[in-house]
Protein backbone atom coordinates (compact mmCIF):
# COMPACT_ATOMS: atom_id res chain seq x y z
CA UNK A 1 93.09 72.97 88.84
CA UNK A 2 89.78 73.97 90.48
CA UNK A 3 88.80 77.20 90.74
CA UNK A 4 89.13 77.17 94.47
CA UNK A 5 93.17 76.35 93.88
CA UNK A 6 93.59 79.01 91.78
CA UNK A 7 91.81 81.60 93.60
CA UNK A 8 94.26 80.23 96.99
CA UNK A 9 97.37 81.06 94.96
CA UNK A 10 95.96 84.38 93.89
CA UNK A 11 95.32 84.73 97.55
CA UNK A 12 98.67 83.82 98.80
CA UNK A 13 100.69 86.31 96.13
CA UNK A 14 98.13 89.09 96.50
CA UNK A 15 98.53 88.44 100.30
CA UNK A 16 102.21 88.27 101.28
CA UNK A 17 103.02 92.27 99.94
CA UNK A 18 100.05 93.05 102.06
CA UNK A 19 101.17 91.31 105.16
CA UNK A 20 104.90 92.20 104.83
CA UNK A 21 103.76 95.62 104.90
CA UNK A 22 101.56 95.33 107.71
CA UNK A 23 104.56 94.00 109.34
CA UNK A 24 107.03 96.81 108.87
CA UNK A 25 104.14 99.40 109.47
CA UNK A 26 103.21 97.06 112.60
CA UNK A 27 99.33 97.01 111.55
CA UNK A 28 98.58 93.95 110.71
CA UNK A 29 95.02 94.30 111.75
CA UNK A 30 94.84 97.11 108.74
CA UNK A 31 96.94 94.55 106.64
CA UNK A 32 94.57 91.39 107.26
CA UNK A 33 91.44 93.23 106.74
CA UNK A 34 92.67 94.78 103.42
CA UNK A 35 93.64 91.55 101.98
CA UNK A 36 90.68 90.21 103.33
CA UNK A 37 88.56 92.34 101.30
CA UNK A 38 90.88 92.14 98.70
CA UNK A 39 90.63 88.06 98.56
CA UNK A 40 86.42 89.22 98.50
CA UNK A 41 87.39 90.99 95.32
CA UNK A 42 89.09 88.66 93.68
CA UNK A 43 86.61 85.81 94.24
CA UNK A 44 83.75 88.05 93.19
CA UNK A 45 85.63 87.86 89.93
CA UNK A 46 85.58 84.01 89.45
């Protein structure tokens, strides 16, 4: 697997709590932009 792929299915986990949450709280706006900097994060890491 690249590293791209991995860092995707990172995203994708790391994402769906987020969005779910977002949902329910109806701020998804909030919800994107945190996961968006938390995707930043995570590919600062690789």
């Amino acid at each position: 697997m690249k590293k791209k792929d991995v860092f995707f299915v990172i995203w994708i986990i790391m994402f769906s709590p987020v969005v779910l949450t977002g949902v329910v709280l109806k701020n998804v706006r909030l919800a994107y932009l945190f996961g968006y900097n938390l995707a930043m994060e995570i590919l600062k890491g690789f």
